[in-house]
C-alpha atoms as a PDB file:
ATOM      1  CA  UNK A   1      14.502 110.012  -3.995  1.00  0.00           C
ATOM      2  CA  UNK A   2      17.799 111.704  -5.379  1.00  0.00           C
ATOM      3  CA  UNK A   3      16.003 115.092  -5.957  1.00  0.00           C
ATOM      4  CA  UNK A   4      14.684 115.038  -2.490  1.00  0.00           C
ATOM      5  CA  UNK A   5      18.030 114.556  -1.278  1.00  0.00           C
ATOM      6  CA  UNK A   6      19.330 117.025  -3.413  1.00  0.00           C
ATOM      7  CA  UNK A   7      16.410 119.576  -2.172  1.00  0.00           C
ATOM      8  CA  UNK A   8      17.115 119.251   1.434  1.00  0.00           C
ATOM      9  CA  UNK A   9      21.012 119.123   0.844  1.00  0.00           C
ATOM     10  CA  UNK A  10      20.646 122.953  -1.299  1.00  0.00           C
ATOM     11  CA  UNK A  11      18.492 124.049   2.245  1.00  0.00           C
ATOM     12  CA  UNK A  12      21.396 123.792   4.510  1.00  0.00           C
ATOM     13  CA  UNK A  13      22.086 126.534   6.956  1.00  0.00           C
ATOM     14  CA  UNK A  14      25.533 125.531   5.842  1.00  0.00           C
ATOM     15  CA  UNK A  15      26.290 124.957   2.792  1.00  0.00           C
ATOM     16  CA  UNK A  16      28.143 122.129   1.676  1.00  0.00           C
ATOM     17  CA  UNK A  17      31.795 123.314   0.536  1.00  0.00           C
ATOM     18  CA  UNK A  18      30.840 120.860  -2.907  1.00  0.00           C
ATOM     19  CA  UNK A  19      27.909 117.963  -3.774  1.00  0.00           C
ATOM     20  CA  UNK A  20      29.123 115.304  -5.588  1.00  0.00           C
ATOM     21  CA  UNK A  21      26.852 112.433  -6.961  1.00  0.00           C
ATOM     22  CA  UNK A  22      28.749 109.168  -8.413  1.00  0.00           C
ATOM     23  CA  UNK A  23      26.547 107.730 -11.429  1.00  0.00           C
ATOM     24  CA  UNK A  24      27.104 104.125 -10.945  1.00  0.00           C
ATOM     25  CA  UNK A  25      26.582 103.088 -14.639  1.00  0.00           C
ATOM     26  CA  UNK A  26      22.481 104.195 -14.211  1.00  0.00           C
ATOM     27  CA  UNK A  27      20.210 103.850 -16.693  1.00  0.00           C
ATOM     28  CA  UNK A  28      17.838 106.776 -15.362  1.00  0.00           C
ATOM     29  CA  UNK A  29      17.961 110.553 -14.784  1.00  0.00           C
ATOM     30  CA  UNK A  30      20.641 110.159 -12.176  1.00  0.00           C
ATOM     31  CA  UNK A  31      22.836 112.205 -13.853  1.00  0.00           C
ATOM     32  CA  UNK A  32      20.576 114.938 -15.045  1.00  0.00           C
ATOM     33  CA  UNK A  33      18.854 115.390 -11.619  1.00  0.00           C
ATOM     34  CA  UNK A  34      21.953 115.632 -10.174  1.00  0.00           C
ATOM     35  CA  UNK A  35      23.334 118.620 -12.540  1.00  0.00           C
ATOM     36  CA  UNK A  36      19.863 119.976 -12.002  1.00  0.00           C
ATOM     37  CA  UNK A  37      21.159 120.967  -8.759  1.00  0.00           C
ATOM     38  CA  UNK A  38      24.742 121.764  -8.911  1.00  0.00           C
ATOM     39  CA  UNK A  39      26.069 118.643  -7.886  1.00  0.00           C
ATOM     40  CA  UNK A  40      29.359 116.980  -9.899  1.00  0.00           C
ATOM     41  CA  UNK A  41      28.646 114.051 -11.256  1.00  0.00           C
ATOM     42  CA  UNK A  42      31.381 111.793 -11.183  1.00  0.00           C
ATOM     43  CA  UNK A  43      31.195 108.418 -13.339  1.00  0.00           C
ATOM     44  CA  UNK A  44      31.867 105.005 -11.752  1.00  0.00           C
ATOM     45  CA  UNK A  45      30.965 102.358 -14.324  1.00  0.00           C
ATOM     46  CA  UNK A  46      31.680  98.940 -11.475  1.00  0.00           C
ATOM     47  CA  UNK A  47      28.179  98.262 -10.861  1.00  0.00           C
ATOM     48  CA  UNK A  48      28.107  98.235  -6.903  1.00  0.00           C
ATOM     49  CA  UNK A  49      27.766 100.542  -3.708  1.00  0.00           C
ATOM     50  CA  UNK A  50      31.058  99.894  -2.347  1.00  0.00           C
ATOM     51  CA  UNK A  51      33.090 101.194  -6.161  1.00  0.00           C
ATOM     52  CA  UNK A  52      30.159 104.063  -6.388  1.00  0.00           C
ATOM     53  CA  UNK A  53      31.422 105.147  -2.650  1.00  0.00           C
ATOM     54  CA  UNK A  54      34.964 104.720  -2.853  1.00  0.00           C
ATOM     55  CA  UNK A  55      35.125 106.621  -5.993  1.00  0.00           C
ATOM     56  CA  UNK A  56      32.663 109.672  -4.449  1.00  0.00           C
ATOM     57  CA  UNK A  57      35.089 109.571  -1.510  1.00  0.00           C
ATOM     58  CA  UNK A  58      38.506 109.589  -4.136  1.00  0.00           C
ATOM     59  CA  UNK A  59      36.906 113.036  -5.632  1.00  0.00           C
ATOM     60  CA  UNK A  60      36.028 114.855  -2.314  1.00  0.00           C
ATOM     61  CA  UNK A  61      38.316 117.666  -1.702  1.00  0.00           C
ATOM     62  CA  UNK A  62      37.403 119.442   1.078  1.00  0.00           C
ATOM     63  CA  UNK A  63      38.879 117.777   4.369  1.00  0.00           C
ATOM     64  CA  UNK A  64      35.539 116.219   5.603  1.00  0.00           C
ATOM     65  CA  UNK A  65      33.567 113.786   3.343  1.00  0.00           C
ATOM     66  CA  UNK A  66      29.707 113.754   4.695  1.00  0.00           C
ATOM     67  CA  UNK A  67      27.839 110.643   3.019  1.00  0.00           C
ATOM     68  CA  UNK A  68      24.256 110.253   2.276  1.00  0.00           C
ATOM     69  CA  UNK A  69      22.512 107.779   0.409  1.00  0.00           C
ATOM     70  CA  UNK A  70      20.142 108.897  -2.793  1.00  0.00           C
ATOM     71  CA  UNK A  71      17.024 108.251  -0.527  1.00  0.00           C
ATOM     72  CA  UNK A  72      18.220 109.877   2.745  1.00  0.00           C
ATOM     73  CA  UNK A  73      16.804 113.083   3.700  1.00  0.00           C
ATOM     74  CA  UNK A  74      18.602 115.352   5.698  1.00  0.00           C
ATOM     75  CA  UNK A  75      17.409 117.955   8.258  1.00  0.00           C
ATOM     76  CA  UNK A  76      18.522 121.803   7.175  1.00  0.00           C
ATOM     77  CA  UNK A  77      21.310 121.819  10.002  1.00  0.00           C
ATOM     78  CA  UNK A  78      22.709 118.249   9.129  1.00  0.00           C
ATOM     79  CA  UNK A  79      26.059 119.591   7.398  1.00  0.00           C
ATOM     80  CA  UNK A  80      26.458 122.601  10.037  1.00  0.00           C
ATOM     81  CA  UNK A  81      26.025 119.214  12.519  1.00  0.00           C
ATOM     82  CA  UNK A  82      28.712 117.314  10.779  1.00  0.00           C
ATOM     83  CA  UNK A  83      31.408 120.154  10.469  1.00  0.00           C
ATOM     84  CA  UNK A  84      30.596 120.484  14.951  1.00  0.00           C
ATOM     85  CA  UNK A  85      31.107 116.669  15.501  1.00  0.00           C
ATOM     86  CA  UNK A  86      34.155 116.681  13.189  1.00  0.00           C
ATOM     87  CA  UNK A  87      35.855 119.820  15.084  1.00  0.00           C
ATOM     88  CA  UNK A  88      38.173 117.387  16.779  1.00  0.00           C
ATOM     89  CA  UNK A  89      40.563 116.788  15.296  1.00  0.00           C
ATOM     90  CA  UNK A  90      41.290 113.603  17.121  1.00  0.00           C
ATOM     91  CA  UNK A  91      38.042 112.524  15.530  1.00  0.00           C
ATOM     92  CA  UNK A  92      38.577 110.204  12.215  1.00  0.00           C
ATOM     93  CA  UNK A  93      34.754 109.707  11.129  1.00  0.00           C
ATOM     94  CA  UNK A  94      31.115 110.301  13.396  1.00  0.00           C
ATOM     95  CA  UNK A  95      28.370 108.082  12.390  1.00  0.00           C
ATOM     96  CA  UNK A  96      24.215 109.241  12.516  1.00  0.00           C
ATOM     97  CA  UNK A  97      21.445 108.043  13.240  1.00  0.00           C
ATOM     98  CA  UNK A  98      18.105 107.692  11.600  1.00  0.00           C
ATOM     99  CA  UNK A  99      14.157 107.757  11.281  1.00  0.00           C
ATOM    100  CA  UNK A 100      12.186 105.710   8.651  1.00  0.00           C
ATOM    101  CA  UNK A 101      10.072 108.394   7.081  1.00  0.00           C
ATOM    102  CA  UNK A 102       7.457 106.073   5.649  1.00  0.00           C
ATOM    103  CA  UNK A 103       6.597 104.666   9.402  1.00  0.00           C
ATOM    104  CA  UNK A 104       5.778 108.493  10.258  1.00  0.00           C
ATOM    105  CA  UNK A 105       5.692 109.212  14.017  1.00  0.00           C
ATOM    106  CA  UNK A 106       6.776 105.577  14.620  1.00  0.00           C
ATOM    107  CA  UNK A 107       9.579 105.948  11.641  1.00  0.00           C
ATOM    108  CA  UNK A 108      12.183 107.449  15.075  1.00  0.00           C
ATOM    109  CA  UNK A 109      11.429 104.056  17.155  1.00  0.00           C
ATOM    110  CA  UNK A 110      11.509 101.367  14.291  1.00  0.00           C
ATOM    111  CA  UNK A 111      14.885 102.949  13.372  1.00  0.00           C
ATOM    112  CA  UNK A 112      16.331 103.295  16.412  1.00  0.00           C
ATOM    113  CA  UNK A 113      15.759  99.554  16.931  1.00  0.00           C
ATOM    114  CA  UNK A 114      16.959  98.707  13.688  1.00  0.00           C
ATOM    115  CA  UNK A 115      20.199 100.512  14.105  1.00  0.00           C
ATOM    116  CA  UNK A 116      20.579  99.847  17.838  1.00  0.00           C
ATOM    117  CA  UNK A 117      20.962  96.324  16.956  1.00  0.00           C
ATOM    118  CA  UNK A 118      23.161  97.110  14.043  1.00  0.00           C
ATOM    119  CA  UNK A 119      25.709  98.909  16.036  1.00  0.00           C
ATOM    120  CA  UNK A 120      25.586  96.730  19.399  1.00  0.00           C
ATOM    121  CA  UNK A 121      26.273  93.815  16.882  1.00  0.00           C
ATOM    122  CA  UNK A 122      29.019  95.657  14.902  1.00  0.00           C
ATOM    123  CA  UNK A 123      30.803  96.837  17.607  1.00  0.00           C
ATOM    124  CA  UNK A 124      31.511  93.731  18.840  1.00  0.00           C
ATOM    125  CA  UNK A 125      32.912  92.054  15.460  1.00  0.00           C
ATOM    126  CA  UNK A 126      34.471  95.435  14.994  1.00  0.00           C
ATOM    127  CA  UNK A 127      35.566  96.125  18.387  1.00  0.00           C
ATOM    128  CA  UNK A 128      35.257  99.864  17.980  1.00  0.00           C
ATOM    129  CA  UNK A 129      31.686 102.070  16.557  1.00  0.00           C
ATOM    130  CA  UNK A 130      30.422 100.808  13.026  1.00  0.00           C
ATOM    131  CA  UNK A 131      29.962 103.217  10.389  1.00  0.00           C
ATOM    132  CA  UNK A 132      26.147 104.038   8.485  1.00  0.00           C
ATOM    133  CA  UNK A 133      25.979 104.623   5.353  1.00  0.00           C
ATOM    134  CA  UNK A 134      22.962 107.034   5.363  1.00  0.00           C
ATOM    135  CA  UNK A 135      24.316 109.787   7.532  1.00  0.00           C
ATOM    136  CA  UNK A 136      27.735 109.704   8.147  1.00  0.00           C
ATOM    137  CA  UNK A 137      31.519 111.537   7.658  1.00  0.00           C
ATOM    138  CA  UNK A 138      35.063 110.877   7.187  1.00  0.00           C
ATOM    139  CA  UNK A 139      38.083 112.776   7.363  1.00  0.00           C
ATOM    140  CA  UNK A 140      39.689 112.873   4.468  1.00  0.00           C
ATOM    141  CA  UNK A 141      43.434 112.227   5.530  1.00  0.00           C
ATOM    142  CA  UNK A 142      41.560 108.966   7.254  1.00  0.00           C
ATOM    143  CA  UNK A 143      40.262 108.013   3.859  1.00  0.00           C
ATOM    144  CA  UNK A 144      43.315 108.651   2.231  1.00  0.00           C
ATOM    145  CA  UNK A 145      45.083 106.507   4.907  1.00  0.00           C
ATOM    146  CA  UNK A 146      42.899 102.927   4.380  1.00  0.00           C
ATOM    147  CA  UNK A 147      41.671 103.712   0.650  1.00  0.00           C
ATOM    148  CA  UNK A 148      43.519 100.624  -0.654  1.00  0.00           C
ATOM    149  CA  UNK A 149      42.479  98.935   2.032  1.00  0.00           C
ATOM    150  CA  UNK A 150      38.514  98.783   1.428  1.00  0.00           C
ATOM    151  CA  UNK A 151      36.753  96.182  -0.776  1.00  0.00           C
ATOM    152  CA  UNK A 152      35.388  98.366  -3.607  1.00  0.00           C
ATOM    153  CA  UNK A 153      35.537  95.641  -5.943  1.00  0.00           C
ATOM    154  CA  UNK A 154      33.266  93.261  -4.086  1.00  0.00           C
ATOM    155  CA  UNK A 155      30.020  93.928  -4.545  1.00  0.00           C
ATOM    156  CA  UNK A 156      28.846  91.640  -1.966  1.00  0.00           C
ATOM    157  CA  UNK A 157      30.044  93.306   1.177  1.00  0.00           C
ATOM    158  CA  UNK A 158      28.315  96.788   2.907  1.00  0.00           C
ATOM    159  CA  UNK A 159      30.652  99.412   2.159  1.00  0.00           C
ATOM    160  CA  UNK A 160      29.760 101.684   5.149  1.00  0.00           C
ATOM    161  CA  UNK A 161      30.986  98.185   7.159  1.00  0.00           C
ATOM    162  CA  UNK A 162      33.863  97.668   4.854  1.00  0.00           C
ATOM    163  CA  UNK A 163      35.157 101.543   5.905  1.00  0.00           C
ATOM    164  CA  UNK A 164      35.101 100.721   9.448  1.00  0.00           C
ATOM    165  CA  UNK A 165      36.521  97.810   9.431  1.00  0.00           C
ATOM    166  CA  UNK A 166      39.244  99.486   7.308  1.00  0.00           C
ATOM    167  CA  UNK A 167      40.213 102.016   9.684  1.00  0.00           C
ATOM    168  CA  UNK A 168      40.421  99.690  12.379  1.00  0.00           C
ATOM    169  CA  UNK A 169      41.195 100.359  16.447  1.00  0.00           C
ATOM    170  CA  UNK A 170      43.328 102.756  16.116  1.00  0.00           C
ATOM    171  CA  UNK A 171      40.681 105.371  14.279  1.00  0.00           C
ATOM    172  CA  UNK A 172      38.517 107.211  16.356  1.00  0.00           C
ATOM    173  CA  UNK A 173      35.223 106.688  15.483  1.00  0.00           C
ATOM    174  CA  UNK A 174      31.988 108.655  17.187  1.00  0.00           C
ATOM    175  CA  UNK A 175      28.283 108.076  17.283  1.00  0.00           C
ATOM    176  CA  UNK A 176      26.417 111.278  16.916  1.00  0.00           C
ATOM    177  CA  UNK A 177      23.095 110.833  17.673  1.00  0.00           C
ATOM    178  CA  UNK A 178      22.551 114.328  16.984  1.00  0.00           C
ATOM    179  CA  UNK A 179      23.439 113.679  13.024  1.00  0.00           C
ATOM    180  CA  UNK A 180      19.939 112.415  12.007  1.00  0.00           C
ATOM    181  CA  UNK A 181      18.475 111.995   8.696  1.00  0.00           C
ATOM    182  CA  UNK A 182      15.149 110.504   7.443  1.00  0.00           C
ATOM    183  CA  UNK A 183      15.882 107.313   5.152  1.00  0.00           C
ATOM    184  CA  UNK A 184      13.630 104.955   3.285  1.00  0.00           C
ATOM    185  CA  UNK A 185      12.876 101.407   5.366  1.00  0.00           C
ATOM    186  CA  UNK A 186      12.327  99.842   1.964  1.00  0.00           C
ATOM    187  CA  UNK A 187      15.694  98.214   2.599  1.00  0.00           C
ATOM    188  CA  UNK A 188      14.183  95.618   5.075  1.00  0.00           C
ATOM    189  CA  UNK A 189      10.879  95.136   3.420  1.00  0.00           C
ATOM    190  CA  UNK A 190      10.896  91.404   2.402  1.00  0.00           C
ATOM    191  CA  UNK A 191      12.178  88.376   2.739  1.00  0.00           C
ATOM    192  CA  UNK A 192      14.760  88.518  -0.165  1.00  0.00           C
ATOM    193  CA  UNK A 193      15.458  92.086   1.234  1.00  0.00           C
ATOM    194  CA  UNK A 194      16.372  91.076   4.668  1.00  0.00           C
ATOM    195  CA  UNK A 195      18.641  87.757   2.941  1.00  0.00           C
ATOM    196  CA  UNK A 196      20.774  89.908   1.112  1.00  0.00           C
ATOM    197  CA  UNK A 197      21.612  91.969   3.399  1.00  0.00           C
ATOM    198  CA  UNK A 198      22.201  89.245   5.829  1.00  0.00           C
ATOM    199  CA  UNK A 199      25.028  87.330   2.708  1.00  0.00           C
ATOM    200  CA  UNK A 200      26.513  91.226   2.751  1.00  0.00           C
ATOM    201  CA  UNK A 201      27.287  91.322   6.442  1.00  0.00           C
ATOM    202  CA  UNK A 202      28.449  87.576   6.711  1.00  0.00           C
ATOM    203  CA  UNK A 203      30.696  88.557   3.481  1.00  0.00           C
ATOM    204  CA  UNK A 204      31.869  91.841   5.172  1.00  0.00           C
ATOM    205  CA  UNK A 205      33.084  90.129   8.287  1.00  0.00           C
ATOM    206  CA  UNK A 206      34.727  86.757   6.486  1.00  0.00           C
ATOM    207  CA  UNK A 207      36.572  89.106   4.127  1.00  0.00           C
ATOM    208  CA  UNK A 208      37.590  91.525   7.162  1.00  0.00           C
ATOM    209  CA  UNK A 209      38.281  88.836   9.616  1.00  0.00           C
ATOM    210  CA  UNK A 210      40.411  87.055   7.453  1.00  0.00           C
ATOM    211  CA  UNK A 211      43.363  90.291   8.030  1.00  0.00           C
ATOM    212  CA  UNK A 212      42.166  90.811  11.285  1.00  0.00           C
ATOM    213  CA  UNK A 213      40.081  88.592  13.774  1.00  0.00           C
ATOM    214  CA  UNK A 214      38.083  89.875  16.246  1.00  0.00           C
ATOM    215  CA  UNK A 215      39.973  89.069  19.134  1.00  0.00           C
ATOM    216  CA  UNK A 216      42.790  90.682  17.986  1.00  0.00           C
ATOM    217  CA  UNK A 217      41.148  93.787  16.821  1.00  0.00           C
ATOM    218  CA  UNK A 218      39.872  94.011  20.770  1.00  0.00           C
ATOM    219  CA  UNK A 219      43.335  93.572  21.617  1.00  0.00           C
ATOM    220  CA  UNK A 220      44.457  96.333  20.046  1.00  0.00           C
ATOM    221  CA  UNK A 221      41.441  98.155  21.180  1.00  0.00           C
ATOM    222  CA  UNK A 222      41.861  97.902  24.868  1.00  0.00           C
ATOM    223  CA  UNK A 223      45.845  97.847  24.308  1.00  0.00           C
ATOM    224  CA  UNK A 224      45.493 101.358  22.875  1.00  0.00           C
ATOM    225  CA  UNK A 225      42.698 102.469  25.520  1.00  0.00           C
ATOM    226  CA  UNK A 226      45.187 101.349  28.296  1.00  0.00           C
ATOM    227  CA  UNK A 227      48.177 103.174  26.921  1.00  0.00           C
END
């Protein structure tokens, strides 16, 4: 899955200004694959997708930080599509959409439900647009600004989640559904699939809630929209 993401990331009509892979302690060709294709590796030995992201988001240098999982696939103009949703300035971080490749001409529709009901639900606990993992970006003076603030030792909670709920109502956060990558739906096939990522998002929220409850995060919302 990594050297098809890899492969579609070294098609770009716009090249990336840098590919970095964190190695999160693997046991595979990770690594290799990676270097196979230019990318920098960068070691994170805290076994656990929120550590692996905050530490491939602490490396970035270049002022936006586009995020893909190892089994997303994105389409040639994806990175010429993040650099025009991230030309405002004003914007902190755009989140993407998907299509489950496996499901073929379905794979648009079984997504789409999938992650309409992920982002109705988030925004309200949120109170602002959730962040996706597979196809997303961040400014980087936005990650630099709530970097101590995410959970990258907890294992338990969903990082992408975590980030949103880190830069809070006062980011500006945009869904692009023109950012749109193919992902894997093995995430959701099986029971002990769909439980653990259930535990994640009832850990994200307790953990998040606890600084900030949601009715005071949509008081801050609509305090801000009103001023």
């Amino acid at each position: 899955m990594l050297d098809r993401c890899l492969r579609a990331l070294a098609r770009q009509t716009l090249a990336p200004a840098e590919v970095i892979v964190v190695d999160n302690a693997s046991t595979d060709a990770t690594a290799a694959v990676a270097r196979t294709y230019g990318a920098r590796v960068v070691h994170e030995p805290r076994v656990g997708i929120p550590a692996a992201a905050a530490t491939g988001y602490d490396h970035a240098r270049a002022e936006v930080i586009a995020r893909l999982d190892a089994d997303s696939v994105p389409p040639a103009d994806w990175v010429a599509r993040v650099r025009a949703g991230m030309a405002d300035h004003r914007v902190d971080a755009v989140t993407g959409v998907g299509r489950f490749y496996e499901h073929g001409r379905g794979g648009r529709l079984t997504a789409a439900a999938y992650l309409g009901a992920y982002y109705v639900l988030c925004h309200a606990a949120l109170g602002h647009h959730a962040l996706w993992g597979s196809g997303m970006a961040v400014r980087r003076t936005a990650w630099l600004r709530v970097r101590g603030r995410v959970h990258r030792d907890d294992a338990g909670v969903h990082d992408d989640l975590d980030l949103a709920f880190a830069l809070g109502p006062v980011a500006t956060i945009r869904l692009d559904r023109r950012l749109v990558v193919g992902v894997s739906a093995r995430s959701l096939r099986g029971g002990p699939q769909m439980r653990r990522r259930f535990r994640r998002a009832f850990r994200t929220l307790t953990v998040n809630w606890q600084d900030l409850p949601p009715w005071r995060r949509w008081a801050d919302r609509l305090a801000r929209a009103a001023g």
